[in-house]
N, C-alpha and C. Protein backbone atom coordinates (compact mmCIF):
# COMPACT_ATOMS: atom_id res chain seq x y z
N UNK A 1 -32.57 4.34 4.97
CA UNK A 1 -33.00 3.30 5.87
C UNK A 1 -31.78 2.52 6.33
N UNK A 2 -31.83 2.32 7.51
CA UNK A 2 -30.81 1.96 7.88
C UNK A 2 -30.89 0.20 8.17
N UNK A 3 -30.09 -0.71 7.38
CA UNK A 3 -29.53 -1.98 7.39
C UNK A 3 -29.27 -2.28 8.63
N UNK A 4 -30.60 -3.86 9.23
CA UNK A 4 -29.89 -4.18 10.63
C UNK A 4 -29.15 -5.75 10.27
N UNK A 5 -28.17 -6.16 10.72
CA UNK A 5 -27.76 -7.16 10.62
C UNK A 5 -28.08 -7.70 11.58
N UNK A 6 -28.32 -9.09 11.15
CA UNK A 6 -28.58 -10.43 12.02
C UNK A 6 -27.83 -10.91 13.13
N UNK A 7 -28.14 -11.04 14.20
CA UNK A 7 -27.12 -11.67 14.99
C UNK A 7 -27.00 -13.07 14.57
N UNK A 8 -26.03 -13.34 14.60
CA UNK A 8 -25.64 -15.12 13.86
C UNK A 8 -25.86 -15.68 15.55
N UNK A 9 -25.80 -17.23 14.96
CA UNK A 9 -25.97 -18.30 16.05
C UNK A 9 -24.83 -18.59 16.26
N UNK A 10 -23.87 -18.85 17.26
CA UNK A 10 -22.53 -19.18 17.55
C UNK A 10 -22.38 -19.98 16.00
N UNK A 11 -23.04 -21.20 15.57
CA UNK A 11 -22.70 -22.07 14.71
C UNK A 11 -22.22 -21.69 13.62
N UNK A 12 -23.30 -20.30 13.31
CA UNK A 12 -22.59 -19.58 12.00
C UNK A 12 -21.04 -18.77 12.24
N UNK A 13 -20.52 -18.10 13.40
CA UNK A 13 -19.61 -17.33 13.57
C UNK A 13 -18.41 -18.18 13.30
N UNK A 14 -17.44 -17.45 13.41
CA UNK A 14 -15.83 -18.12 13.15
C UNK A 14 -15.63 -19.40 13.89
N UNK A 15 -15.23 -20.24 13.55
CA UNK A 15 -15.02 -21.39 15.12
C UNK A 15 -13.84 -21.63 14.97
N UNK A 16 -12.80 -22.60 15.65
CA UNK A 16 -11.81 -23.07 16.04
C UNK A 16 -11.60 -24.07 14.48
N UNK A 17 -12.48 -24.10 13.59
CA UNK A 17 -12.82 -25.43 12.95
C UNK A 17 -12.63 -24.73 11.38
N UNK A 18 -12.12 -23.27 12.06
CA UNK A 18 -11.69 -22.67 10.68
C UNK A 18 -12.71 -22.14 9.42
N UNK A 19 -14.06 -21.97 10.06
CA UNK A 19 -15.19 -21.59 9.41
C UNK A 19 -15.32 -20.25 9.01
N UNK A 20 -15.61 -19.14 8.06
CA UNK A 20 -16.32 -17.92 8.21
C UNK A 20 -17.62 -18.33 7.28
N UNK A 21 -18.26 -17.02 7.25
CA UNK A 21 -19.67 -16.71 6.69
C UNK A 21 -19.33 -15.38 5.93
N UNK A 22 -19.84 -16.10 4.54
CA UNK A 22 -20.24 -14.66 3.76
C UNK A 22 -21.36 -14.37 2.76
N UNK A 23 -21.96 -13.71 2.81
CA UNK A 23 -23.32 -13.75 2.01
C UNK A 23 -22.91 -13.82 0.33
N UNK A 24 -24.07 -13.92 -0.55
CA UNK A 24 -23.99 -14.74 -1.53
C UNK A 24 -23.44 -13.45 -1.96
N UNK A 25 -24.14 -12.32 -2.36
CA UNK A 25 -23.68 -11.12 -3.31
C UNK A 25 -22.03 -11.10 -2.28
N UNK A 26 -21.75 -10.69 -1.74
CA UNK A 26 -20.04 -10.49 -1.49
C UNK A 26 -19.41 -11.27 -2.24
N UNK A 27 -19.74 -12.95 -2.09
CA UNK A 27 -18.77 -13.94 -2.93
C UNK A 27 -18.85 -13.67 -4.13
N UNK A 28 -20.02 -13.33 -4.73
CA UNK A 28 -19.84 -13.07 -6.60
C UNK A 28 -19.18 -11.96 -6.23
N UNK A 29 -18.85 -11.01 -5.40
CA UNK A 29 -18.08 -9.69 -5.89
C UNK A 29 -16.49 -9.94 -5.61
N UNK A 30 -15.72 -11.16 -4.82
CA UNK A 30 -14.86 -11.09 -4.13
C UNK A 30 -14.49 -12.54 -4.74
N UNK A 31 -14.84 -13.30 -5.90
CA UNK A 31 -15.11 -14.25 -6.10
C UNK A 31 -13.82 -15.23 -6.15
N UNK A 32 -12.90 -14.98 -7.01
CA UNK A 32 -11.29 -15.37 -7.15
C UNK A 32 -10.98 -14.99 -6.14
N UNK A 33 -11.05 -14.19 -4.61
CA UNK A 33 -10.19 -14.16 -3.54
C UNK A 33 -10.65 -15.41 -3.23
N UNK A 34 -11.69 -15.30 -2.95
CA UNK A 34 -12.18 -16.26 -1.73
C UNK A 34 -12.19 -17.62 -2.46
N UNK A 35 -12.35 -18.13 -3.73
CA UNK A 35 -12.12 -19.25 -4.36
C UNK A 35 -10.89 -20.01 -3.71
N UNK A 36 -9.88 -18.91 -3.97
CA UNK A 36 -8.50 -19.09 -3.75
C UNK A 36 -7.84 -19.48 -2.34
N UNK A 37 -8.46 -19.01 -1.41
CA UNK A 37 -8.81 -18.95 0.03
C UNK A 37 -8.94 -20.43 -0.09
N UNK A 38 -10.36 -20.86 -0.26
CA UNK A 38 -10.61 -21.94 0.05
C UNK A 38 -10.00 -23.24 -0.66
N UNK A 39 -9.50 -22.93 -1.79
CA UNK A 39 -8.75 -24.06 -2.62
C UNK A 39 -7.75 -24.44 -1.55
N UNK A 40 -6.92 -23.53 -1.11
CA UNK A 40 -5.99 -23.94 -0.30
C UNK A 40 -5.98 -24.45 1.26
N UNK A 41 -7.05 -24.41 1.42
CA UNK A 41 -7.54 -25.32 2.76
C UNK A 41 -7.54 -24.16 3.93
N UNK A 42 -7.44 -23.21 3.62
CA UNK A 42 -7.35 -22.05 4.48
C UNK A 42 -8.74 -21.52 5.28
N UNK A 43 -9.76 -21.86 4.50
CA UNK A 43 -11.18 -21.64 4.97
C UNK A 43 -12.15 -22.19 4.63
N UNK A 44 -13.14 -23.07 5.26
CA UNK A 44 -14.15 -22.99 4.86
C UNK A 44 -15.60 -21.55 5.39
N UNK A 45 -15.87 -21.72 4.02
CA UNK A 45 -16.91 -20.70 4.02
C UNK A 45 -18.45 -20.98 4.11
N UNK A 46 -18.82 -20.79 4.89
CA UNK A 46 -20.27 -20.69 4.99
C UNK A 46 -20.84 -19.53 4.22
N UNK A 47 -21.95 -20.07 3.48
CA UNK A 47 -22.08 -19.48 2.18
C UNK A 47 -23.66 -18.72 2.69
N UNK A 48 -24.24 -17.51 2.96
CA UNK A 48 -25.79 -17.15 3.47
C UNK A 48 -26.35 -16.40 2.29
N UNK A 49 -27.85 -16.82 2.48
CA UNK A 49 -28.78 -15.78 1.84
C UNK A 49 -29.64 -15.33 3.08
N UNK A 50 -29.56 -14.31 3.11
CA UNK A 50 -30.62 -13.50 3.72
C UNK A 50 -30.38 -13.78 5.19
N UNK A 51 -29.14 -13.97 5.59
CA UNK A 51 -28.33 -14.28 6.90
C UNK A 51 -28.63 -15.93 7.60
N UNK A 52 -29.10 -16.51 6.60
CA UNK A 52 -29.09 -18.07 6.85
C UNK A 52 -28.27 -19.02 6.16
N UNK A 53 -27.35 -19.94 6.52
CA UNK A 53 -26.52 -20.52 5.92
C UNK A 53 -27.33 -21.58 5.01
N UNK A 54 -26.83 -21.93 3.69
CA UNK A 54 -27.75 -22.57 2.35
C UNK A 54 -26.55 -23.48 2.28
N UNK A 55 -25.30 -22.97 1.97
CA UNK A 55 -24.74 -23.82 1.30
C UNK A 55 -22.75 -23.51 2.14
N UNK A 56 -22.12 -24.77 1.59
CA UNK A 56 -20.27 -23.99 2.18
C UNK A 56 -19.69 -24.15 0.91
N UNK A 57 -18.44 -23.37 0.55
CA UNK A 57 -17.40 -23.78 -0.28
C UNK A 57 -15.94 -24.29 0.43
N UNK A 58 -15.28 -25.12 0.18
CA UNK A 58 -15.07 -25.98 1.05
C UNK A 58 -13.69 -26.09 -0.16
N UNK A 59 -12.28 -26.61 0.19
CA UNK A 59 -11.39 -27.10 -0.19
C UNK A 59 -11.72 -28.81 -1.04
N UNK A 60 -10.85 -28.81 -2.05
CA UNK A 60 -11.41 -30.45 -2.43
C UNK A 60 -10.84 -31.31 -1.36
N UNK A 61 -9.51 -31.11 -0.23
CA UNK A 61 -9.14 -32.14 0.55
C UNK A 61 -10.20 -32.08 1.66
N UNK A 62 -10.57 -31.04 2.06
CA UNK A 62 -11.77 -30.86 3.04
C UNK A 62 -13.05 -31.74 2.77
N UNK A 63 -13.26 -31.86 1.39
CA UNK A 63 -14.11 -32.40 1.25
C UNK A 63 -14.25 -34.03 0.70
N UNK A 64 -13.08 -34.08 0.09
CA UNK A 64 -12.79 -35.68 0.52
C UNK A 64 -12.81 -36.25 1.59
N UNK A 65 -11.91 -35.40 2.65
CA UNK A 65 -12.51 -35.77 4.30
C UNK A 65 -13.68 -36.16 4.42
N UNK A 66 -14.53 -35.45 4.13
CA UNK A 66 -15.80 -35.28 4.41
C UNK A 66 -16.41 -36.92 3.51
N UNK A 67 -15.61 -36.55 2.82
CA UNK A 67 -16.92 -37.40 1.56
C UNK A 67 -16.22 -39.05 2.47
N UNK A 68 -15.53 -39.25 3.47
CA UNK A 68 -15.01 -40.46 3.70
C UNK A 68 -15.82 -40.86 4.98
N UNK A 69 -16.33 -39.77 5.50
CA UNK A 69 -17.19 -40.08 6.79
C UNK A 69 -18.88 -40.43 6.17
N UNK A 70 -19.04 -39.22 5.59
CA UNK A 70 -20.72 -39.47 4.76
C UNK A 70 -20.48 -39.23 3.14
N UNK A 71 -20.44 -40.48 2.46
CA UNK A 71 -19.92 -40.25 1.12
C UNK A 71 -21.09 -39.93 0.66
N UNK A 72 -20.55 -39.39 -0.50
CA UNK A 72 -21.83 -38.03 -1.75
C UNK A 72 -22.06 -39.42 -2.90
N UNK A 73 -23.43 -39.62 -3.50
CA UNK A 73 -23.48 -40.45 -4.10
C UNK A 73 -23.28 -39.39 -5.87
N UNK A 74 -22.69 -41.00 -6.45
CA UNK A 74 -22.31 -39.40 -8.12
C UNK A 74 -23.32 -38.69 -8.31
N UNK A 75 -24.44 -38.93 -8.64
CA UNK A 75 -25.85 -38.45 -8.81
C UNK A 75 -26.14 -37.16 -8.51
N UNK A 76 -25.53 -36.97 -7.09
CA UNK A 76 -25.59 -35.58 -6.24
C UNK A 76 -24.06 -34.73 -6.64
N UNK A 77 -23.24 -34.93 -7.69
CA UNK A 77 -22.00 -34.41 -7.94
C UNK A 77 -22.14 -34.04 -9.13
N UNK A 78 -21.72 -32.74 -9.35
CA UNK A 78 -21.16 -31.69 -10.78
C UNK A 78 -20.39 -30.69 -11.09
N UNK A 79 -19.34 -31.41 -12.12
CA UNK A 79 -18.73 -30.65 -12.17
C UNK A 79 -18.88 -29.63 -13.11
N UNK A 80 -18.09 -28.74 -12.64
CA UNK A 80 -18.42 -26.83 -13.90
C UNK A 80 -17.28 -26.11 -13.44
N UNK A 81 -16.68 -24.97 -14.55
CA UNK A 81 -15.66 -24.06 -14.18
C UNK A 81 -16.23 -22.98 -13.15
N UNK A 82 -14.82 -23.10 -12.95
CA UNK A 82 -15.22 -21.77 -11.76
C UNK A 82 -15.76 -20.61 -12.18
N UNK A 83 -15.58 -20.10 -12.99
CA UNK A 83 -16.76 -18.53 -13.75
C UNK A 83 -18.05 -19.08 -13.97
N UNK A 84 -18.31 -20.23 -14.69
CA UNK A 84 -19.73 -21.17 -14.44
C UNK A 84 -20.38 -21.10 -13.32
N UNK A 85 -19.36 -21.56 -12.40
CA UNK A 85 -19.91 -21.29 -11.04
C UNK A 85 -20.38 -20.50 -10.35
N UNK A 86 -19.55 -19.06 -10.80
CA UNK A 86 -20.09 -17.75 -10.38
C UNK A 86 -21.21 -17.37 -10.45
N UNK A 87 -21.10 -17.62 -12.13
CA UNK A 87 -22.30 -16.61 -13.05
C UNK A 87 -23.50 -17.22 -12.45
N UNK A 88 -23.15 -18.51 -12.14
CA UNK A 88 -24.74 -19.13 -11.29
C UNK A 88 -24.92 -19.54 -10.08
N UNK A 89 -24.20 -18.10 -9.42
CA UNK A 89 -24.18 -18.95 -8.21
C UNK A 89 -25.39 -19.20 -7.20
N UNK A 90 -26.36 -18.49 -7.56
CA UNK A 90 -27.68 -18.14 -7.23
C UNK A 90 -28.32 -19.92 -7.16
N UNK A 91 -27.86 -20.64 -8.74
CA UNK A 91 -28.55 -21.70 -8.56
C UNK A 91 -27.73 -22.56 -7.95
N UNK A 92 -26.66 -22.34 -8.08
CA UNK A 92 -25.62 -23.66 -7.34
C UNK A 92 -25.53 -23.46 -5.98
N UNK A 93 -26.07 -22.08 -5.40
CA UNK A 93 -26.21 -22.49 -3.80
C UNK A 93 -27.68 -22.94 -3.54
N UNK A 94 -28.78 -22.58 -4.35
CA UNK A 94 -29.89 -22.85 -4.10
C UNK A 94 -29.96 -24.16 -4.58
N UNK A 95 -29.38 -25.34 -5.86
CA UNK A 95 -28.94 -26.59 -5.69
C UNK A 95 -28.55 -27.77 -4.43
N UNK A 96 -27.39 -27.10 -3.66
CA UNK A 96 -26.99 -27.25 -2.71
C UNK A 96 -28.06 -27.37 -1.57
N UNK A 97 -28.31 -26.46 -1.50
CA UNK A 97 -29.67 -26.08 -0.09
C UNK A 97 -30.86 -27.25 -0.03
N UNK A 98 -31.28 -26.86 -1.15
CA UNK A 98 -32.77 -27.72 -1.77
C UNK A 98 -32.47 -29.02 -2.19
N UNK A 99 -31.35 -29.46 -3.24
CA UNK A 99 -31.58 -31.06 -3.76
C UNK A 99 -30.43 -31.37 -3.30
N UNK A 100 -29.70 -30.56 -1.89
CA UNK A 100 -28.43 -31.61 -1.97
C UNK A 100 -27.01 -31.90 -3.01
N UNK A 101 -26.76 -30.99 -3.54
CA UNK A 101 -25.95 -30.90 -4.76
C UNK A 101 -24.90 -30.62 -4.49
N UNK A 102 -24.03 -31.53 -4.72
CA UNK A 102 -22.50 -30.78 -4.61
C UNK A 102 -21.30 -30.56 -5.81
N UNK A 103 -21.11 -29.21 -5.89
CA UNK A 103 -20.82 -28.65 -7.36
C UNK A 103 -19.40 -28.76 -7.06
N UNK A 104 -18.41 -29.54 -7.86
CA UNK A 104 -17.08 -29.48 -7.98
C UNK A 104 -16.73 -28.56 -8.78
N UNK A 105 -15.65 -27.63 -8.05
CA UNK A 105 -15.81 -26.45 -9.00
C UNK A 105 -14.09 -26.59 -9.38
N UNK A 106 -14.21 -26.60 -10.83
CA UNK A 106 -12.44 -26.60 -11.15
C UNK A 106 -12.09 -25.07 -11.81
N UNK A 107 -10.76 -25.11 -10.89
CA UNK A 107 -10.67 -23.50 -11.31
C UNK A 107 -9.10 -23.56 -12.27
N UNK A 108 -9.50 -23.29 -13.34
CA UNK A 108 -8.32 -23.28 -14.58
C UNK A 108 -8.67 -22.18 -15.10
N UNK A 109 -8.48 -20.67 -14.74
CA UNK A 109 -8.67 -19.47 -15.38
C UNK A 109 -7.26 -19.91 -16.40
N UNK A 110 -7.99 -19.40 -17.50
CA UNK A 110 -6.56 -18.71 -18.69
C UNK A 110 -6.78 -20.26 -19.82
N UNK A 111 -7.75 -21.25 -19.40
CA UNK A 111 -7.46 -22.53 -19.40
C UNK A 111 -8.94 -22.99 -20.24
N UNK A 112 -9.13 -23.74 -21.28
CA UNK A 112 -10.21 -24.33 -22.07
C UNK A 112 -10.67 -25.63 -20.80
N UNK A 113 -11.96 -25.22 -20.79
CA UNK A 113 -12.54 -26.32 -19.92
C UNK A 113 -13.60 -27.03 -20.53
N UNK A 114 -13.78 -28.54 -20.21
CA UNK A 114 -14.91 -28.77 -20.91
C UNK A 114 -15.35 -30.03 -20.07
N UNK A 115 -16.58 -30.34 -20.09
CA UNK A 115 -16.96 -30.75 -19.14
C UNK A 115 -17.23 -32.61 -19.27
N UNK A 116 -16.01 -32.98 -20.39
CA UNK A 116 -16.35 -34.47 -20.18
C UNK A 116 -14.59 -33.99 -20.31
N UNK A 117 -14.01 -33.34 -19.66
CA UNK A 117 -12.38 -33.87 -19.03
C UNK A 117 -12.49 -34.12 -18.27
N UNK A 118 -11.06 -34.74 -17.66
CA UNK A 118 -11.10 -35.39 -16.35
C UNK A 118 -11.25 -35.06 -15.07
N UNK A 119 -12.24 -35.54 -14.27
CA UNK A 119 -12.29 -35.04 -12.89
C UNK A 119 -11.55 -34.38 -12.21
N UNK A 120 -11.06 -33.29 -12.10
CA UNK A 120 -10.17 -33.05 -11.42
C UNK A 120 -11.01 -31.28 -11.07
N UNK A 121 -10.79 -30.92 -9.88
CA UNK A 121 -11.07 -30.18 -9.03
C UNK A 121 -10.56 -29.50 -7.98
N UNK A 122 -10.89 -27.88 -7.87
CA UNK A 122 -10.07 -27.89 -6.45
C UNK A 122 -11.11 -27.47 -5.00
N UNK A 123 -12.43 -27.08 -5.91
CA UNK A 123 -12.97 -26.84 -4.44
C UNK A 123 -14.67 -27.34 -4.62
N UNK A 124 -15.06 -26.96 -3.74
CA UNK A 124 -16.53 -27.85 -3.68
C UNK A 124 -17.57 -26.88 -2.71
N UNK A 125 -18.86 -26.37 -3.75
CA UNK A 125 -20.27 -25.81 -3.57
C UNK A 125 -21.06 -26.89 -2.83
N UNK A 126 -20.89 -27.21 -1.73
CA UNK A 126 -21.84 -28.10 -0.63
C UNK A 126 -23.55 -27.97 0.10
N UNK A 127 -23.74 -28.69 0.79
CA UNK A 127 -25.02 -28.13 1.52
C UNK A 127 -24.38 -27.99 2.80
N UNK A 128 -24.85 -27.23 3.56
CA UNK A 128 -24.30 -26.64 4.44
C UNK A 128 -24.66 -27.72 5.87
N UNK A 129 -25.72 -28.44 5.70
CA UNK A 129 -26.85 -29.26 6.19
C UNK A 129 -25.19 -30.57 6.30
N UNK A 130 -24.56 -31.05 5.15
CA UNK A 130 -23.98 -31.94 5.06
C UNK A 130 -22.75 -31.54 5.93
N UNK A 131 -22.39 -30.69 5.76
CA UNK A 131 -20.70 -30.56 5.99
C UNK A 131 -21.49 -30.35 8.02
N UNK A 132 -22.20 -29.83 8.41
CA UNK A 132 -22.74 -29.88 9.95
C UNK A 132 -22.67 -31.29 10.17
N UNK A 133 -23.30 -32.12 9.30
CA UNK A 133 -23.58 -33.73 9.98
C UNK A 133 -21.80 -34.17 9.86
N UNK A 134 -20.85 -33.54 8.85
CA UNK A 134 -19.52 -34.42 8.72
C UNK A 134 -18.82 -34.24 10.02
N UNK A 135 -19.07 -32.71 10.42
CA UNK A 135 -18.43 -32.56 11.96
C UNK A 135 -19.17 -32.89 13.11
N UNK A 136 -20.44 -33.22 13.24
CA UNK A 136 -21.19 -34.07 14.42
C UNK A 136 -20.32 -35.36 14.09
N UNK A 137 -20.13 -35.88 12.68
CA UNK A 137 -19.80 -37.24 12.57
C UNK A 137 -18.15 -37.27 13.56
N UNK A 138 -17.40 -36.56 12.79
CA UNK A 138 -15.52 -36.17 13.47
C UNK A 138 -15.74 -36.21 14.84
N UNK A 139 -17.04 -35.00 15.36
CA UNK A 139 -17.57 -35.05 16.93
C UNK A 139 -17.15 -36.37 17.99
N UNK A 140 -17.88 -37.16 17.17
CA UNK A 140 -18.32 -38.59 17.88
C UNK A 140 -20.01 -38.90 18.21
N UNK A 141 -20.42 -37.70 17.65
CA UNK A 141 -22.03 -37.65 17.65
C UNK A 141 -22.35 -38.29 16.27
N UNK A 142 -23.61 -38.91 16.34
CA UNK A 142 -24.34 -39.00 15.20
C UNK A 142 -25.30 -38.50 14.45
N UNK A 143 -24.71 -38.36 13.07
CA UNK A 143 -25.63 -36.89 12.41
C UNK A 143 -26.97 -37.84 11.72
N UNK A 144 -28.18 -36.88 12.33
CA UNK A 144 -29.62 -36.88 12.11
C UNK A 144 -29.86 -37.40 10.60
């Protein structure tokens, strides 16, 4: 049977704004590239299930940006290692999507992590819903 892919909405495709899209199973298979990718401010990723965007992974300076236009209240913030992150990523994008969750993901492979050290992070599991309203906000539009 032959696999049809979705035509995306301009919004999902590449933009000028440095965006791609990749579905959830690729990122658990490609997981440390694309972590790495995005730590360094090189991409944000639009994150899809079933060719609809749920959630982005996003650089932590990207998302301090962000968090300065529409700040994240703590409540909606958690942090977890990056293999944590993986192994669940099913719930941490479906987190994201549904309650709004934004997962700080610290990536210290080789490295004991535990989760009352200090904040520190390099990239961030978003709602995809949020990071749209941060660039209507940059726009000069006002997000819904």
């Amino acid at each position: 049977m032959d696999s049809i892919e979705p035509v995306p909405s301009p919004r999902w495709e590449r933009s000028d704004d440095s965006m791609r899209s990749i579905d959830s199973r690729a990122l658990r298979m490609s997981w440390r590239t694309v972590l790495a990718d995005a730590c360094t401010g090189g991409e944000a990723y639009v994150i899809l299930r079933r060719g609809r965007p749920e959630a982005v992974l996003v650089s932590q300076a990207s998302w301090l940006r962000g968090c300065a236009k529409i700040p994240v209240p703590v409540a909606n913030q958690r942090l977890i290692a990056a293999s944590d992150a993986r192994s669940s990523l099913s719930a941490v994008r479906t987190a994201a999507h549904i309650s709004g969750r934004h997962t700080l993901i610290r990536k210290r492979y080789g490295s004991l992590f535990r989760a009352d050290s200090p904040a520190e992070f390099d990239a961030v599991i978003a709602p995809y819903d949020w990071l749209v309203a941060v660039r209507q906000h940059r726009n000069g539009a006002h997000p819904r």
